[in-house]
Structure formats: C-alpha cells, structure tokens
Protein backbone atom coordinates (compact mmCIF):
# COMPACT_ATOMS: atom_id res chain seq x y z
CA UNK A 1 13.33 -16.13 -8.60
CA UNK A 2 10.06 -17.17 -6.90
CA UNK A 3 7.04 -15.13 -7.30
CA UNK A 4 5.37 -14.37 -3.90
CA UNK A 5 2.53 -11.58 -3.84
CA UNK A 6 0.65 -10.62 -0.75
CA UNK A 7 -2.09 -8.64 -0.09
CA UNK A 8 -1.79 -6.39 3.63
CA UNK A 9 -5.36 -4.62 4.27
CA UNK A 10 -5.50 -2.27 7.21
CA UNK A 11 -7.78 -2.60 10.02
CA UNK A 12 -9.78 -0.17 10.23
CA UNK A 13 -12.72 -1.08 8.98
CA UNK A 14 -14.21 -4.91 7.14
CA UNK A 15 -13.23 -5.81 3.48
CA UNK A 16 -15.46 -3.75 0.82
CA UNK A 17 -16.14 -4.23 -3.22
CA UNK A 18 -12.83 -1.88 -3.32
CA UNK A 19 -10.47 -3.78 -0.95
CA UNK A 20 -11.75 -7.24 -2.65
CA UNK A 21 -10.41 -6.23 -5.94
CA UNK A 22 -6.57 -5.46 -4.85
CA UNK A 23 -6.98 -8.50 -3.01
CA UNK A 24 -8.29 -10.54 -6.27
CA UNK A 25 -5.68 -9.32 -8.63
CA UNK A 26 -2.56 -9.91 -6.05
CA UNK A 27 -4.38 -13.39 -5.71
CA UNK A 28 -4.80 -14.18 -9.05
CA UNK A 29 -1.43 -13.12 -9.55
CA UNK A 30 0.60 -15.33 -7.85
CA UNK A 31 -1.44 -18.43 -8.63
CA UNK A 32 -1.24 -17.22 -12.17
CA UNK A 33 2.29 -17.65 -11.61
CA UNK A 34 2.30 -20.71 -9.75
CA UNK A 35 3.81 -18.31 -6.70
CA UNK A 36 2.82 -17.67 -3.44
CA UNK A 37 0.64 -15.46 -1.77
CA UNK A 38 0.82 -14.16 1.84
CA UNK A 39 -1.65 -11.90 3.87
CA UNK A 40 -0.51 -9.38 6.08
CA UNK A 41 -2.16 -7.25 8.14
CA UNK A 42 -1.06 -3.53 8.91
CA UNK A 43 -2.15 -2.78 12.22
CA UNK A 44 0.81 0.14 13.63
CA UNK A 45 -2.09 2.75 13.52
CA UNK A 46 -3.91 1.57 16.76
CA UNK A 47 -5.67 4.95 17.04
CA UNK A 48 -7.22 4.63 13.53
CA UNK A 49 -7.59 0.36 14.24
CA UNK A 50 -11.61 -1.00 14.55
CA UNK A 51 -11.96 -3.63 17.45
CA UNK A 52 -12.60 -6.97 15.76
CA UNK A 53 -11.11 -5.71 12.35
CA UNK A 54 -8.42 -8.02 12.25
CA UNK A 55 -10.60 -11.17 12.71
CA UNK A 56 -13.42 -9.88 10.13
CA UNK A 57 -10.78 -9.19 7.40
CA UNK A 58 -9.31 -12.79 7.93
CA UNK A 59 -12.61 -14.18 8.06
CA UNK A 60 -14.13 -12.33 4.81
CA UNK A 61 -11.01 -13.46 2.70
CA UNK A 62 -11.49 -17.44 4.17
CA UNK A 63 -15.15 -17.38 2.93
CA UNK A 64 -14.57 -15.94 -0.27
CA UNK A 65 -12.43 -18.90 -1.23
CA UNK A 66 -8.64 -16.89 -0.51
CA UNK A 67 -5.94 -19.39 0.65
CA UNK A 68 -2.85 -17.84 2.31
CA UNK A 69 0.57 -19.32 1.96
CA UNK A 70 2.02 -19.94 5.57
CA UNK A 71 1.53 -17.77 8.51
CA UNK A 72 -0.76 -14.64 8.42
CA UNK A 73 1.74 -11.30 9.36
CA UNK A 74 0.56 -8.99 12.12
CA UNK A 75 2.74 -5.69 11.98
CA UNK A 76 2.55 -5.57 15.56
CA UNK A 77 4.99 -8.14 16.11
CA UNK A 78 7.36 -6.48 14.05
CA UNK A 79 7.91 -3.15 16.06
CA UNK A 80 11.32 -3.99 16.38
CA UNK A 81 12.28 -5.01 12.76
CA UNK A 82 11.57 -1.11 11.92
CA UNK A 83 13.41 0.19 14.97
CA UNK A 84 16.49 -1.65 13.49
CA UNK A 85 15.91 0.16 10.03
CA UNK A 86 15.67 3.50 11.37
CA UNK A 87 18.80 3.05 13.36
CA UNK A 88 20.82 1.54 9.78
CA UNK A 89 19.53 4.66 8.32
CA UNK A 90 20.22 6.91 11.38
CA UNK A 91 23.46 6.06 11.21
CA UNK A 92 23.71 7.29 7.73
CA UNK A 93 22.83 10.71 8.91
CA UNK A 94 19.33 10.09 6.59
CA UNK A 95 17.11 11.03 9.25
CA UNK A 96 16.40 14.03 11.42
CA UNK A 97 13.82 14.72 13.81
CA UNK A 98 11.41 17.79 12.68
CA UNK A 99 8.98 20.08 15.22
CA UNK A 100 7.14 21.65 12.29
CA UNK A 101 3.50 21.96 12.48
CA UNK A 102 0.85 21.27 9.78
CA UNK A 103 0.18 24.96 9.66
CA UNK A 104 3.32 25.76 9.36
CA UNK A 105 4.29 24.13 6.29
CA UNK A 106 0.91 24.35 4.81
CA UNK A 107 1.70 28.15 5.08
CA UNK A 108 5.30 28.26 3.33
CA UNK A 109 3.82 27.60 0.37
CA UNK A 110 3.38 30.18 -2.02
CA UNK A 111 -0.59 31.45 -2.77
CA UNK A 112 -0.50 29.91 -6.29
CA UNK A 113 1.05 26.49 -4.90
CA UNK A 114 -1.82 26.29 -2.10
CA UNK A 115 -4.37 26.71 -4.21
CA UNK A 116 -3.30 23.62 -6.81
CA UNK A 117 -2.30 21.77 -3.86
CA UNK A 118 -4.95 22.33 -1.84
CA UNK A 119 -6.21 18.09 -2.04
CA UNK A 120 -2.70 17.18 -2.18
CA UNK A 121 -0.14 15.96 0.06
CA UNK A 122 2.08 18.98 1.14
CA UNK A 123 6.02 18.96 -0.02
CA UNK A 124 7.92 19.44 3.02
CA UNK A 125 9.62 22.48 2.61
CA UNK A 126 12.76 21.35 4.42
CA UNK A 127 12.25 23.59 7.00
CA UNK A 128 14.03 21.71 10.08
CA UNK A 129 16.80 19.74 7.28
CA UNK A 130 19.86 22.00 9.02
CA UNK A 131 18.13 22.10 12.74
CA UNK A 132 15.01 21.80 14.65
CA UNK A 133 13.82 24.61 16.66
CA UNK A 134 15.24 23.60 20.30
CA UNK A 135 12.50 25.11 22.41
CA UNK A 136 10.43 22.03 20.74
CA UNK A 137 10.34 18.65 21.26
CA UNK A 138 10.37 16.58 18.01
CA UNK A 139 6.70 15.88 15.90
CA UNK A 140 8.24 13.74 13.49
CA UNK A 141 11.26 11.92 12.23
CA UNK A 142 12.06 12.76 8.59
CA UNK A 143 14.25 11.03 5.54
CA UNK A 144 16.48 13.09 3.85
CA UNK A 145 15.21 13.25 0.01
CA UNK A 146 17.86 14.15 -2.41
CA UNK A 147 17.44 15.35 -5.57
CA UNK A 148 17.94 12.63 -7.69
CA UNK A 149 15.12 11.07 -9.71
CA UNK A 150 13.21 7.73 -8.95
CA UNK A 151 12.28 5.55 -11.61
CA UNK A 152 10.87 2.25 -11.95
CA UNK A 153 8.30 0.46 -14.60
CA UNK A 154 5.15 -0.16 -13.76
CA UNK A 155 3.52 -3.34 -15.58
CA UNK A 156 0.01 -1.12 -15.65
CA UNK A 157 1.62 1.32 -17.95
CA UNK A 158 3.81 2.07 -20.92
CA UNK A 159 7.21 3.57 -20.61
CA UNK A 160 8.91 4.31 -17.27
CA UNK A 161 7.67 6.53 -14.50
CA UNK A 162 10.12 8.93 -13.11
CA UNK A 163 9.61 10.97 -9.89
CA UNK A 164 11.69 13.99 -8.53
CA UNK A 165 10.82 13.29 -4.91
CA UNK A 166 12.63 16.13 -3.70
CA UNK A 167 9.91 18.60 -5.53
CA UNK A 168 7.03 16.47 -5.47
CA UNK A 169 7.40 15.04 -1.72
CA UNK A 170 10.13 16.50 0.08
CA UNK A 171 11.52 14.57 3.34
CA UNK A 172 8.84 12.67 4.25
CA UNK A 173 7.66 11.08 7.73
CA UNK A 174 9.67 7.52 9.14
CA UNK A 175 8.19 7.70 12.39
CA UNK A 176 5.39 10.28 14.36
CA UNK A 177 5.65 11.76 17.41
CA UNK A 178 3.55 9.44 19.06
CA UNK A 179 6.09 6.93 18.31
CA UNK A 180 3.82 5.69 15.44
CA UNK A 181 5.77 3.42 12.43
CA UNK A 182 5.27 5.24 8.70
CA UNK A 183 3.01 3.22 6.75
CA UNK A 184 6.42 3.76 3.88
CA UNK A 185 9.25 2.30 6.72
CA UNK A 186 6.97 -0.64 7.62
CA UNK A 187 5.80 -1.93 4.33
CA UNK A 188 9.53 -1.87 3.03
CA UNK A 189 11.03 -3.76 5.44
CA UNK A 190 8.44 -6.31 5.55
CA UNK A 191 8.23 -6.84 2.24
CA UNK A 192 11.93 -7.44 1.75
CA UNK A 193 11.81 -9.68 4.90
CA UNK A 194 8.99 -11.59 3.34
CA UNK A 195 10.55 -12.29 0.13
CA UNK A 196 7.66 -10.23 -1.87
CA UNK A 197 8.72 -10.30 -5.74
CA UNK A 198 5.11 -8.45 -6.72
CA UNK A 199 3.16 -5.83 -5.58
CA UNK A 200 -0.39 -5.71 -6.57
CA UNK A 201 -2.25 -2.52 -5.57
CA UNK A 202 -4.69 0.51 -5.90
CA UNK A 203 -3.69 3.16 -8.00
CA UNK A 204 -3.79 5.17 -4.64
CA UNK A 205 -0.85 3.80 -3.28
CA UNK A 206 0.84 4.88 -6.64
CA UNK A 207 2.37 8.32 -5.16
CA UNK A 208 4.22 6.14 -2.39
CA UNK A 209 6.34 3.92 -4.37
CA UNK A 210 8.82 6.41 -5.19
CA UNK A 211 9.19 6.93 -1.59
CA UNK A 212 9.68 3.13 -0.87
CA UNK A 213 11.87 2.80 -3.94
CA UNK A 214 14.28 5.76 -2.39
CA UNK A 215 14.41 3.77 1.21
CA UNK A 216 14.70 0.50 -0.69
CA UNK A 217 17.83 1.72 -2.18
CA UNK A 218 18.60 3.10 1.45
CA UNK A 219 18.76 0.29 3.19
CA UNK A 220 19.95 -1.84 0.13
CA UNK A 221 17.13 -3.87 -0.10
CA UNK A 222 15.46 -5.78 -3.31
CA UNK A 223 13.02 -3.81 -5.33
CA UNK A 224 9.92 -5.29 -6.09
CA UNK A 225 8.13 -5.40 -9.26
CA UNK A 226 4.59 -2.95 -9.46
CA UNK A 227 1.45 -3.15 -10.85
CA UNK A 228 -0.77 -0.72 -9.56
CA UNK A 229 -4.47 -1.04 -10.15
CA UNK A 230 -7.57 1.40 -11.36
CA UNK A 231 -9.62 2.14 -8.51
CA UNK A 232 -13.64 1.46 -7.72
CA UNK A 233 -15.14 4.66 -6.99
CA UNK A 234 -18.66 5.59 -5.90
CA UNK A 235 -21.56 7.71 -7.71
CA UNK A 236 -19.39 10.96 -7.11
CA UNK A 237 -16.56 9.57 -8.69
CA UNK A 238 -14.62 9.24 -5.10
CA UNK A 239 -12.28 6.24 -3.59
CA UNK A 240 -14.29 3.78 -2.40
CA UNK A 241 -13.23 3.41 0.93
CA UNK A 242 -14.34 2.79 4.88
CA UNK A 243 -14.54 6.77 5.38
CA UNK A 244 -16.89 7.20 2.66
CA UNK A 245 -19.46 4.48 3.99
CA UNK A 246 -18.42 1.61 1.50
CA UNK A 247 -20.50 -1.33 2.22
CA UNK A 248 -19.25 -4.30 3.83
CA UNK A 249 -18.49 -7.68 1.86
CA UNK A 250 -20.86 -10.56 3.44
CA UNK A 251 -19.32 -13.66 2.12
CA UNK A 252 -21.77 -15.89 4.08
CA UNK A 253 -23.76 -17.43 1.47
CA UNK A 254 -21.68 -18.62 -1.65
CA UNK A 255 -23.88 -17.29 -3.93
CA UNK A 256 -23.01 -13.71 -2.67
CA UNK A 257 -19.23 -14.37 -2.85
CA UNK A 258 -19.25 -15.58 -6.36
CA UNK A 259 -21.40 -12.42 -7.11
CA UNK A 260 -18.99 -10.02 -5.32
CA UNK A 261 -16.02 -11.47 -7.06
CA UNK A 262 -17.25 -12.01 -10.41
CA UNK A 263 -17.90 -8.15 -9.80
CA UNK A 264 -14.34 -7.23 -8.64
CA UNK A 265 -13.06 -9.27 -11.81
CA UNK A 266 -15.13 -7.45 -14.39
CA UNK A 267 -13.79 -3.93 -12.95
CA UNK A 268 -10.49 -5.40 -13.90
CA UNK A 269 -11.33 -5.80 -17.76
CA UNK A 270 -12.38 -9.55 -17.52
CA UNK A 271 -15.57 -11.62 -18.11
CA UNK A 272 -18.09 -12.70 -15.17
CA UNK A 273 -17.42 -16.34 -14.43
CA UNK A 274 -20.71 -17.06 -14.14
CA UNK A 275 -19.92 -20.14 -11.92
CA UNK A 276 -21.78 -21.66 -9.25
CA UNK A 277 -19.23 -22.32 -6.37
CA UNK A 278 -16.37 -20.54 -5.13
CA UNK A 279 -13.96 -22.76 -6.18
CA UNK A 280 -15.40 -22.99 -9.62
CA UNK A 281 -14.69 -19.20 -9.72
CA UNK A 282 -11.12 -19.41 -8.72
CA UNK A 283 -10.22 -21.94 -11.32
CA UNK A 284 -12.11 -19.74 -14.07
CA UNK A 285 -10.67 -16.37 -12.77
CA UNK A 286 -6.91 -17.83 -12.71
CA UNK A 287 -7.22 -19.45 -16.64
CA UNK A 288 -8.46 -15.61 -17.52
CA UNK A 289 -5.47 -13.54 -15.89
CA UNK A 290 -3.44 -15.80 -17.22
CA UNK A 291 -4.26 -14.54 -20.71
CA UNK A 292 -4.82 -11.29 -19.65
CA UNK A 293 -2.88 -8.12 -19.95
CA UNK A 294 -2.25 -8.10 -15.81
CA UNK A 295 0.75 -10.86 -17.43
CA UNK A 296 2.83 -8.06 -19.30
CA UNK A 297 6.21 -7.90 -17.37
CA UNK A 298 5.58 -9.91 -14.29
C-alpha cells in the first residue's frame, strides 16, 4: 500500500511556528517514504473562517518550499460527501437528533466530576439517547457510542492506547444545529476518500481519534495509521494557537523560512540544518527523519 500523508489546516487564522511543525513532520513523512502528500483545507466552520485565510495558508506553505501532490481539497465542495455518510449511518439507527443545552449537561454532572472536568470536554450524559424533548427543535445530531473499547497504536508511543468512549466521550456531535459538518464526520470521510495511509498531527487532536476510529468502523472504512505529535506552547506553557496571539509565519525572505523551519525541526528532536536555501533544507530535513525515530511503525 501507498503512503499518502496530508496536512488540512483550518482557516481561521495564517500558518504559525505551531501549525508549521504538523505540517513539517506530515511532509517529511511522506517524502521520507517516497509517498505522497496532499493539502486540504477545512473550511465547514464559516462562522469561525478569516477572509483571505485560505489564500495566506496556501501561500505560506508555497514559500516555505511545501509541494502538494495533485489538487488542493476545499471541504466546501464536499458538503454532500458527508450528507451521504450521515444518511449510511442514519440508516443504522446510529444517530439521533439531541435538544440538550450546554447548561444542561454541564449540570448532570456530579460536583466532584465538574470540578476535574472543569477544562475538559463534557461526556454527554445520554440524556436525549431514548427521545428528545418534543417541545424542542433539534441542537445537534449525535452518534450512538457503545460501550466497547477503541484501540489503536500510535507510532509516538509504546504499547497500545485503549479508550472507553462511552465514559470518556459519550455520543458525540455529527452535525450542529446550524447545519454545521463535525470536524470528526468530515475528516473521516475525506480521508478515506483521499486514500490517506498516515496521519501526522498535534498531540491535541489525540482525544479525537477514538472517535474517528469508532465511525471508521461505522461506515466500514480503512483505518489510518497515527502519529500524533508534542505540541509548541508559549511562555505559560499553553497551545500555541491563533486565539492565543501566535505570531504569523512570514516566509518572504528565504532566510526567514529556513530559520522558521530549522526551528519547527529542532522541536521535533532533530538538528538545525543550518542550510542556506529552502531546498537545501528539505533535502537535509528528509535524510534526518529518515533515521529518526518518527520511522518506528510507519
């Protein structure tokens, strides 16, 4: 089997030091591998979408030296794609709609449970599983989480990772009531449709691949291989992200680029390249993964 990667930014904001280093592993990666690497772009969040975010992203990854393998992805043109999955699984009897309220399940949990899982997500308490409240319309469609566990190997780690979804997520959210895609609906069926064998990402995302495991096996689709990534974080020990003010990459003068990305690769365990152009970098950066231990299991 082939190995394609891809890398599928939101947005919502330009490229930063955090976004370039998920995109620099998944990138060295695949070319590791001799594989292919695709960019996507996950705009089904228009509310939460920057104007000109799209073209920045694509224009930030083309000056620091990132090549995509055939056409770039826009999620918008794929409404329909995840309208098609939610029927399949509809039709399984997977998915009901839910008119619970933030409050409201923030408030069945117990004191003790609130307070440890107060900068958590919330487990959906199955509230609406048997019946929605009828004198509401619905504020979400929810997946029906059994109790059986999820496990899958991650090539960051030792050992398998196994996740009781039903006690550490509950149902969780297909579609909003805004009509809205999940971010976990979307990304499964377009990685499946695109082929991806690898998944190179933040340790952030490392919560929702249970979820997308569970619809994978759902809708009887292929299940990816994993690596999940340590994050950057700033001077309070936070994500580094676009709501915390994280800088924007300027890859407009080479010298810059090579700096940024000789930065991104040390935060992944390797050496500075020290080179002077951006290709230089790339064929210095790809000889190091290769002997790296980003290799185990891929």
């Amino acid at each position: 089997m082939s190995h394609i990667g891809r890398f599928a930014p939101s947005p919502t904001g330009p490229l930063h030091s955090g976004s370039l280093v998920a995109a620099l592993a998944s990138y060295l990666d695949a070319r590791a591998h001799d594989g292919r690497w695709l960019l996507r772009i996950e705009d089904i969040d228009p509310p939460r979408e920057v104007p000109g975010a799209t073209r920045s992203i694509i224009e930030t990854l083309r000056a620091f030296g990132f090549e995509p393998d055939g056409d770039i992805v826009l999620q918008s043109t794929r409404l329909a794609a995840y309208q098609a999955a939610f029927e399949r699984l509809q039709a399984q009897g997977l998915v009901y709609p839910c008119t619970c309220t933030r409050r409201e399940i923030a408030d069945s949990l117990q004191p003790p449970d609130a307070a440890r899982l107060r900068h958590q997500e919330r487990v959906y308490p199955g509230t609406c599983r048997h019946g929605s409240r009828t004198d509401r319309s619905a504020r979400a469609w929810r997946i029906r989480v059994d109790e059986q566990v999820i496990d899958w190997h991650d090539r960051a780690r030792n050992g398998p990772i196994r996740v009781e979804l039903a006690t550490r997520v509950g149902d969780f959210v297909l579609r909003r009531a805004d009509g809205l895609w999940a971010y976990q609906l979307a990304v499964v069926v377009d990685d499946d449709w695109q082929g991806v064998t690898q998944i190179v990402r933040g340790e952030d995302l490392f919560e929702s691949t249970a979820r997308q495991i569970h619809l994978q096996q759902c809708l009887g689709l292929a299940r990816p291989h994993y690596l999940h990534l340590p994050l950057v974080v700033d001077a309070r020990g936070e994500k580094l992200s676009k709501q915390t003010g994280a800088p924007a990459l300027d890859g407009r003068q080479a010298d810059r680029a090579i700096e940024a990305l000789d930065q991104a690769l040390v935060h992944l365990g390797l050496r500075a390249t020290q080179a002077t152009t951006v290709s230089g970098f790339w064929r210095a950066a790809v000889e190091q993964w290769r002997r790296s231990r980003w290799m185990r299991d891929a």
